[in-house]
Protein backbone atom coordinates (compact mmCIF):
# COMPACT_ATOMS: atom_id res chain seq x y z
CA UNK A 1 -76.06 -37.88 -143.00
CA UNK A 2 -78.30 -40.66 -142.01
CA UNK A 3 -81.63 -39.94 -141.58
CA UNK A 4 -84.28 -40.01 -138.95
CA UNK A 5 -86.58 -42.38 -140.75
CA UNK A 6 -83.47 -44.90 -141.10
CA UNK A 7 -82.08 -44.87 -137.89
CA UNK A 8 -85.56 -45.76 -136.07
CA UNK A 9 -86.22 -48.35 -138.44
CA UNK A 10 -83.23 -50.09 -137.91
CA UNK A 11 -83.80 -49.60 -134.08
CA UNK A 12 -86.97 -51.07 -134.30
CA UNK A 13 -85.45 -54.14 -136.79
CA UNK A 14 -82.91 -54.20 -133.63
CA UNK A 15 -85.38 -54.79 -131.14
CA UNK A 16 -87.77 -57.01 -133.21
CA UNK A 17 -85.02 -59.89 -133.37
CA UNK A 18 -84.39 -60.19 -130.02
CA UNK A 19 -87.96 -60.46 -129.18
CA UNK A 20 -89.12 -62.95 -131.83
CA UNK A 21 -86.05 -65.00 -131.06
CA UNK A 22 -86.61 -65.51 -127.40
CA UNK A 23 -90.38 -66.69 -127.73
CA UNK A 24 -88.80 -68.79 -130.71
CA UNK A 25 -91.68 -67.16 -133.07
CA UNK A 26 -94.34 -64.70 -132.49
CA UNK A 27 -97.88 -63.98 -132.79
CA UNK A 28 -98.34 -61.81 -136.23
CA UNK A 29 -100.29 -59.87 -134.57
CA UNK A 30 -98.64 -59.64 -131.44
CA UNK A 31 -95.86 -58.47 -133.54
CA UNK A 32 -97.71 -55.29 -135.43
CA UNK A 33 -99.15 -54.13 -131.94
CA UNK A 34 -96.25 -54.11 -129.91
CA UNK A 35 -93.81 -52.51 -132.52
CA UNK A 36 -96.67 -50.10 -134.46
CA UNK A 37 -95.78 -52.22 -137.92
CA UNK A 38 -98.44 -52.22 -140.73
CA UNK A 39 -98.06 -55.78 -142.48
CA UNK A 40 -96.29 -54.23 -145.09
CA UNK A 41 -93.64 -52.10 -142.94
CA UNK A 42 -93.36 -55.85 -141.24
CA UNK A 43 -92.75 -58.08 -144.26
CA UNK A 44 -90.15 -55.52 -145.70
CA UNK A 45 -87.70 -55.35 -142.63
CA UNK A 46 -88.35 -58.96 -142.65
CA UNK A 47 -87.09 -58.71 -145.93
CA UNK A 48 -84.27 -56.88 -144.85
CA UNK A 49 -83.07 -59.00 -141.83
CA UNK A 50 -83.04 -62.43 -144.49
CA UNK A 51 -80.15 -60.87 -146.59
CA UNK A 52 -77.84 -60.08 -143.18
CA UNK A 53 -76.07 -62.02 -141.65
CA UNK A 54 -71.99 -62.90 -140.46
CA UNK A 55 -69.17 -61.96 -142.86
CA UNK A 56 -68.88 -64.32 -145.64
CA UNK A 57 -72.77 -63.61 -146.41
CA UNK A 58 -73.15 -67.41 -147.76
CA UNK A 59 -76.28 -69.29 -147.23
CA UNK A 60 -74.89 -70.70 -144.17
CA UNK A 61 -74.14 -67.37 -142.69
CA UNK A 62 -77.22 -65.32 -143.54
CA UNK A 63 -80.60 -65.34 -141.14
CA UNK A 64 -83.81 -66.76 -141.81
CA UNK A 65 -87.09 -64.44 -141.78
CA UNK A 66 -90.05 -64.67 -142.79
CA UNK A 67 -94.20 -64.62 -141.87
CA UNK A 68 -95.36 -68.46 -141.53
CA UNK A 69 -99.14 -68.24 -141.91
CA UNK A 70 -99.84 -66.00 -138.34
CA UNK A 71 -96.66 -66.50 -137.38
CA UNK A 72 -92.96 -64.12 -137.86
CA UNK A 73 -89.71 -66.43 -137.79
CA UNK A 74 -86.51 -65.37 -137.30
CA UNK A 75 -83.59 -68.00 -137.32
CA UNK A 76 -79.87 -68.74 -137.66
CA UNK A 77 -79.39 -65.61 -135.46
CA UNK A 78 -78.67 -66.74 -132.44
CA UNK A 79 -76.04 -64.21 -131.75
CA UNK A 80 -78.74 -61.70 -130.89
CA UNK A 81 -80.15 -63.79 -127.97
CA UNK A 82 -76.88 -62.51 -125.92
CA UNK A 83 -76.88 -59.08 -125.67
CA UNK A 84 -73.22 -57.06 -126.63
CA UNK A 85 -71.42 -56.03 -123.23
CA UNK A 86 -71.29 -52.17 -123.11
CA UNK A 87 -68.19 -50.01 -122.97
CA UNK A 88 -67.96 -48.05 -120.17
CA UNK A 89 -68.47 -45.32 -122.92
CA UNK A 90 -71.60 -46.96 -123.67
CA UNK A 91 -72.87 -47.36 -120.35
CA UNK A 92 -72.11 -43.88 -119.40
CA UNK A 93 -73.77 -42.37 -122.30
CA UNK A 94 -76.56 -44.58 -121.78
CA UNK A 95 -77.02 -43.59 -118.10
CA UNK A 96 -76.60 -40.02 -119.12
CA UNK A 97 -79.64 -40.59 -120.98
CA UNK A 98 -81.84 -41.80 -119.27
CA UNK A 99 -81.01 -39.51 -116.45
CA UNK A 100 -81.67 -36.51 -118.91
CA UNK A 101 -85.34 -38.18 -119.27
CA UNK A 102 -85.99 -37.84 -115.43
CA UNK A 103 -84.89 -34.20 -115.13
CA UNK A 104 -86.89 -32.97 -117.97
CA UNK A 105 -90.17 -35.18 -116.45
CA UNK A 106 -90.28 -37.16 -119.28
CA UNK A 107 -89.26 -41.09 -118.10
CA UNK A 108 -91.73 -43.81 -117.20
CA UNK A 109 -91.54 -45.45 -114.13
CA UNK A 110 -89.86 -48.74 -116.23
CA UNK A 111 -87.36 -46.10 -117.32
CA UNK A 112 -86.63 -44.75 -113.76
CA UNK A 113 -86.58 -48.40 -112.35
CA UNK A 114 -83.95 -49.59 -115.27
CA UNK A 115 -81.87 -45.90 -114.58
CA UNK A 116 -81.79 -46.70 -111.01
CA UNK A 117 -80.28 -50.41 -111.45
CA UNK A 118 -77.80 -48.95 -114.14
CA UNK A 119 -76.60 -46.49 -112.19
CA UNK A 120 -76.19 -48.90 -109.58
CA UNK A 121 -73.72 -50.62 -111.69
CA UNK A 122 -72.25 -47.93 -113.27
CA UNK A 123 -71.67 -45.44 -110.91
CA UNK A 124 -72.68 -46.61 -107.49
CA UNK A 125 -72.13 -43.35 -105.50
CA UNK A 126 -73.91 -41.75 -108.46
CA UNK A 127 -76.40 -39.29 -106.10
CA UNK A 128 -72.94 -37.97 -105.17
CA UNK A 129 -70.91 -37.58 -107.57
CA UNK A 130 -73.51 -37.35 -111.09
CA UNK A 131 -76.15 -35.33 -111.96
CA UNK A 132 -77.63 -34.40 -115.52
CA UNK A 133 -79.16 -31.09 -115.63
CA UNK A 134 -81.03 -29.51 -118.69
CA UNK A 135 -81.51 -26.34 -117.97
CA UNK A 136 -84.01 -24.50 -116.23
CA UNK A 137 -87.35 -24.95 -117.76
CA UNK A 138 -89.25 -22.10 -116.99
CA UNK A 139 -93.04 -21.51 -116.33
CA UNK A 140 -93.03 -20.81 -119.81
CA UNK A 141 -91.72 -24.44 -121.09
CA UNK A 142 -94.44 -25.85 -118.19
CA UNK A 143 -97.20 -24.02 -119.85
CA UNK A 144 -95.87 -24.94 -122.98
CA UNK A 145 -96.08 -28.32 -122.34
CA UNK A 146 -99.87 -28.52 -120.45
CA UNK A 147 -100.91 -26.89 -123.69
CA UNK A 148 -99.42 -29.32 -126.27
CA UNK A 149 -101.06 -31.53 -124.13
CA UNK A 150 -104.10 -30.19 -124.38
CA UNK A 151 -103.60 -29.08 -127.81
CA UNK A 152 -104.17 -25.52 -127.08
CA UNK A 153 -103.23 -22.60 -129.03
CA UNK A 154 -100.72 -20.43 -127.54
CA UNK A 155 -100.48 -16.31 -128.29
CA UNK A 156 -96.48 -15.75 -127.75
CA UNK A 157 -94.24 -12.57 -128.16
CA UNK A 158 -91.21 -13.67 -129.56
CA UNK A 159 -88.05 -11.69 -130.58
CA UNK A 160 -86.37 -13.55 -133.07
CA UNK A 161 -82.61 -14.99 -132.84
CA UNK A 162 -81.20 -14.42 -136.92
CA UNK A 163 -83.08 -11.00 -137.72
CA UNK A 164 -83.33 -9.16 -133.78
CA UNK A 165 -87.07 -8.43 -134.60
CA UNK A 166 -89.98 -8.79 -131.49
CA UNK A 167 -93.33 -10.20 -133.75
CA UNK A 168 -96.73 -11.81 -131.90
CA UNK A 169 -98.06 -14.74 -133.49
CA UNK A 170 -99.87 -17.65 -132.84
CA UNK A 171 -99.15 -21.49 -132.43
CA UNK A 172 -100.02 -25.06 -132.11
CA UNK A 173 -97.60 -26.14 -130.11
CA UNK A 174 -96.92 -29.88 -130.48
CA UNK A 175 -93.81 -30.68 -128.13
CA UNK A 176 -91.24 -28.53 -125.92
CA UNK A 177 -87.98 -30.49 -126.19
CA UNK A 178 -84.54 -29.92 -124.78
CA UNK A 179 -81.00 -30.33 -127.12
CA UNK A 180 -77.87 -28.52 -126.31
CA UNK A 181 -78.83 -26.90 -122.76
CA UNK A 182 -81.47 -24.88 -124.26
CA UNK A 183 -85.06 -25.53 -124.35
CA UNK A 184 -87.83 -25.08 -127.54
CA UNK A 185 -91.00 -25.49 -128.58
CA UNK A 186 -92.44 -27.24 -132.07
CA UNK A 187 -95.08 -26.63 -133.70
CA UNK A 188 -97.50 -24.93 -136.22
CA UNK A 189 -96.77 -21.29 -136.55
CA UNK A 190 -100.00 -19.41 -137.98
CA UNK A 191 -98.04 -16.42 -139.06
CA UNK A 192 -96.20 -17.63 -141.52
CA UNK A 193 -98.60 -21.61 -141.76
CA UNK A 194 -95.88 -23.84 -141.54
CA UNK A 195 -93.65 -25.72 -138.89
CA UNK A 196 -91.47 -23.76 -136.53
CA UNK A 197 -89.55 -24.48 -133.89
CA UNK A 198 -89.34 -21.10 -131.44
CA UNK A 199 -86.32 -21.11 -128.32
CA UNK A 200 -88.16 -20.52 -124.87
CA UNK A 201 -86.05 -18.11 -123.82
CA UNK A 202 -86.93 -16.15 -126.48
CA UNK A 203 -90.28 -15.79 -125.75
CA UNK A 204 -91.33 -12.45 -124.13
CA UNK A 205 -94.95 -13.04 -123.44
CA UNK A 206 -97.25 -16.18 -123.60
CA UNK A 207 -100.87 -16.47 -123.57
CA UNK A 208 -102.63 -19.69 -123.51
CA UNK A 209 -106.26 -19.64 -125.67
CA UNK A 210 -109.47 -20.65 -125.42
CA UNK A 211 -108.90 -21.96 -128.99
CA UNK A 212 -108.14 -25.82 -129.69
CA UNK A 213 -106.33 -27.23 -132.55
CA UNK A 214 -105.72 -30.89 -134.28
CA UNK A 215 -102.38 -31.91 -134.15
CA UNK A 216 -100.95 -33.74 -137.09
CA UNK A 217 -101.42 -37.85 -137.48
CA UNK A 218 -98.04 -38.14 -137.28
CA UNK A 219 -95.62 -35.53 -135.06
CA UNK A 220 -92.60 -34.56 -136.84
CA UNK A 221 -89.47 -35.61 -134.52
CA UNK A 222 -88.32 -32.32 -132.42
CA UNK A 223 -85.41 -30.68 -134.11
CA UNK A 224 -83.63 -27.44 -133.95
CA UNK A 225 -83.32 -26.34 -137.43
CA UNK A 226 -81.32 -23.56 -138.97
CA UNK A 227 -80.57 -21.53 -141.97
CA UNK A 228 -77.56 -19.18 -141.95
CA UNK A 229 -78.26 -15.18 -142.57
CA UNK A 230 -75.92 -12.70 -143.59
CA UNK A 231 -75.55 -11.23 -140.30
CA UNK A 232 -74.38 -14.08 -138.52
CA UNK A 233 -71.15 -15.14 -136.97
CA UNK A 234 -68.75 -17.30 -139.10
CA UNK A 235 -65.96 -19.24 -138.66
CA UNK A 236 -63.47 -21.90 -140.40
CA UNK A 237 -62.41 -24.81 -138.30
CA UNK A 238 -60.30 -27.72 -139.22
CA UNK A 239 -61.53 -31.12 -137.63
CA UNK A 240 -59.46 -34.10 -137.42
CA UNK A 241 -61.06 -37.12 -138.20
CA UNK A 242 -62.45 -38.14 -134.71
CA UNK A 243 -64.67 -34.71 -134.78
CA UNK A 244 -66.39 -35.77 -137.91
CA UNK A 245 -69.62 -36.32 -136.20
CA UNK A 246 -69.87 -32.74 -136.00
CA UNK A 247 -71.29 -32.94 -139.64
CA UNK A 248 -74.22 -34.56 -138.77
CA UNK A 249 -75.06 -32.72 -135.69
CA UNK A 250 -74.56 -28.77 -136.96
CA UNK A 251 -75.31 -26.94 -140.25
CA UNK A 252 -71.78 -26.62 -141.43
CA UNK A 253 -70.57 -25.59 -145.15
CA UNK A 254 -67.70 -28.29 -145.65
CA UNK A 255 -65.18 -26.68 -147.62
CA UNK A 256 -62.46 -29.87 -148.06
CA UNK A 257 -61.86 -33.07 -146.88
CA UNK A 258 -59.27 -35.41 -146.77
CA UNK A 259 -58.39 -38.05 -144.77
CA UNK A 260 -56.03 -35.84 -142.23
CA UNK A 261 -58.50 -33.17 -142.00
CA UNK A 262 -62.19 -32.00 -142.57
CA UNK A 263 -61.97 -28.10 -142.93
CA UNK A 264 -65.47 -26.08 -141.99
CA UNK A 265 -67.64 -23.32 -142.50
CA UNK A 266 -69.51 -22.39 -139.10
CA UNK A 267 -72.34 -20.04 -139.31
CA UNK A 268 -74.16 -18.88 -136.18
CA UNK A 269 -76.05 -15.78 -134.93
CA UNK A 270 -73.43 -15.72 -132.10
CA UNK A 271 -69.94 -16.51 -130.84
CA UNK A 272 -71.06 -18.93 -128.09
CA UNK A 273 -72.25 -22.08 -129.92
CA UNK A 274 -68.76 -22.01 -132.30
CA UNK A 275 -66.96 -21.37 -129.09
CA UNK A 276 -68.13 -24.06 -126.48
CA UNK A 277 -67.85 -26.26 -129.15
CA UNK A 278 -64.21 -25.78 -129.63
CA UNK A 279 -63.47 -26.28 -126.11
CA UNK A 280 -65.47 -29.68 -126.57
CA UNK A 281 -63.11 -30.60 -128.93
CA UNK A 282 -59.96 -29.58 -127.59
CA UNK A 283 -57.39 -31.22 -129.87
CA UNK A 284 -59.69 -32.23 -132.28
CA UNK A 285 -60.41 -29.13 -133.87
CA UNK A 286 -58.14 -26.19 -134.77
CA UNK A 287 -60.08 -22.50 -135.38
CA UNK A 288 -58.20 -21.36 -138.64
CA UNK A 289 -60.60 -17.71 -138.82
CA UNK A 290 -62.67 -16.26 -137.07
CA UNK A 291 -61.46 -13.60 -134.55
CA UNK A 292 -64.62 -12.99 -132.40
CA UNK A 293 -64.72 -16.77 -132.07
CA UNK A 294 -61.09 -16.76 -131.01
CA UNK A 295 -62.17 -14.37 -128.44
CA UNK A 296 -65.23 -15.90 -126.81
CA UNK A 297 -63.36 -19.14 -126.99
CA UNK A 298 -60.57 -17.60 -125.00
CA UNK A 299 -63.07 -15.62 -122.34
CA UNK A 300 -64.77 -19.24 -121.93
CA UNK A 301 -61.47 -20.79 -121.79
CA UNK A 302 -60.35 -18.52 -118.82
CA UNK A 303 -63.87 -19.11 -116.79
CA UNK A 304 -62.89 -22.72 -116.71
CA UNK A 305 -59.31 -22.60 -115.51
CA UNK A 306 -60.73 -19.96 -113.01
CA UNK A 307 -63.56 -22.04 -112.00
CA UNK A 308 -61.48 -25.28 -111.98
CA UNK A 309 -57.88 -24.32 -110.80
CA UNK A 310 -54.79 -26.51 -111.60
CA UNK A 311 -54.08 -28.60 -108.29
């Protein structure tokens, strides 16, 4: 699995090319400011970009970069001053995206502005026919969220998913985030003093403090995170090769792998996650065990067709 760290330094090495390239060099400074680099961070990924380069990875083929007194270089890369055409894929997702932003309150005005002319591109008629939603929020995710912001300790009730036990406790909440149509919150638990992430819905009771708290430097990125107990719901699925991503997006046991198949563990503390997920996958994934799974999969499967008839 790759992980966080690597993927948003490589976004940021992504993005740093482009923008040296056009002003054909760039301020050093300019440079750590506009991309949060320390000099070191800077002069490794510039370190990085000077062994890439085409296929064939002679010197001919390989960029140039490097720090010329106060200035950062970048050459022999002028395939990064055109941008790559997006699938419609691509474009979609991307739209998706951004549109996911605005519903949860989160997007800038640039963001809005740059949604708006994609969309008008994409999908013209989009305020007809596509619209992202995330959920309902709640009053509890909005107070969650004015007190992160305020870095305010939060009193919460909160019955917990794996063990089906109500405790009170109290956190520093650092972000509420949205991932897979259900909303959390992140932060410092003091019951247990250590990171937690806690689902909204789950919370019974919440009562902001008077109490402030310092939030760390640097904020972990929001994650749902999850460790299998013995009274959860398991399954084995088979994945075909095109469902592999599934790996890196759920904490699955793999139990063999070839290149046909990819055959799974699923552990969760109910038959809904397993299930919609199947019916994501359609073809791509066979349930081999797992008879409550089977079940929900086959309710869910029947709301659909009902909700959706055959023409």
């Amino acid at each position: 699995m790759i992980s966080a760290r690597t993927v948003d330094r490589l976004s940021r090495i992504l993005a740093l090319i482009p923008f040296v390239l056009e002003r054909h060099g760039a301020d050093v400074q300019e440079v750590l400011e506009r991309f949060d680099y320390t000099e070191a961070q800077l002069a490794r990924d510039l370190d990085t970009v000077f062994v890439c380069g085409l296929p064939g990875y002679g010197p001919g083929d390989l960029m140039e970069a490097y720090i010329d007194e106060d200035e950062v270089i970048i050459d022999a890369a002028e395939y990064f001053t055109r941008a790559p055409r997006l699938t419609p894929a691509e474009a979609l997702g991307l739209l998706a995206a951004g549109m996911t932003a605005i519903e949860m309150g989160a997007a800038s005005k640039a963001l809005s502005s740059a949604v708006a002319k994609l969309s008008a591109v994409v999908v013209p008629d989009a305020g007809q026919s596509l619209s992202v939603s995330v959920g309902e929020g709640s009053e509890q995710a909005t107070a969650l969220r004015e007190a992160a912001a305020g870095h305010r300790v939060v009193r919460i009730t909160y019955r917990s998913v794996g063990r089906e036990e109500t405790t009170t406790r109290e956190i520093e909440p650092w972000s509420v985030f949205t991932t897979l149509g259900r909303w959390y919150v992140t932060g410092r638990c003091r019951l247990v003093d250590d990171q937690r992430t806690f689902r909204i819905d789950r919370i019974k009771d919440l009562e902001p403090l008077d109490e402030l708290f310092e939030p760390p430097d640097e904020l972990p990125e929001p994650r749902v995170s999850y460790t299998p107990s013995p009274e959860d719901v398991t399954c084995v699925i088979d994945l075909s090769p095109a469902a592999r991503w599934v790996l890196d997006y759920y904490p699955v046991e793999v139990l063999r792998e070839s290149s046909r198949s990819i055959r799974i563990r699923f552990s969760s503390p109910d038959t809904e996650v397993p299930a919609r997920l199947l019916l994501r996958l359609g073809h791509d994934a066979r349930l081999v065990e797992g008879a409550e799974v089977a079940e929900r999969t086959r309710q869910l499967g029947e709301l659909l067709l009902a909700r959706y008839p055959s023409s």
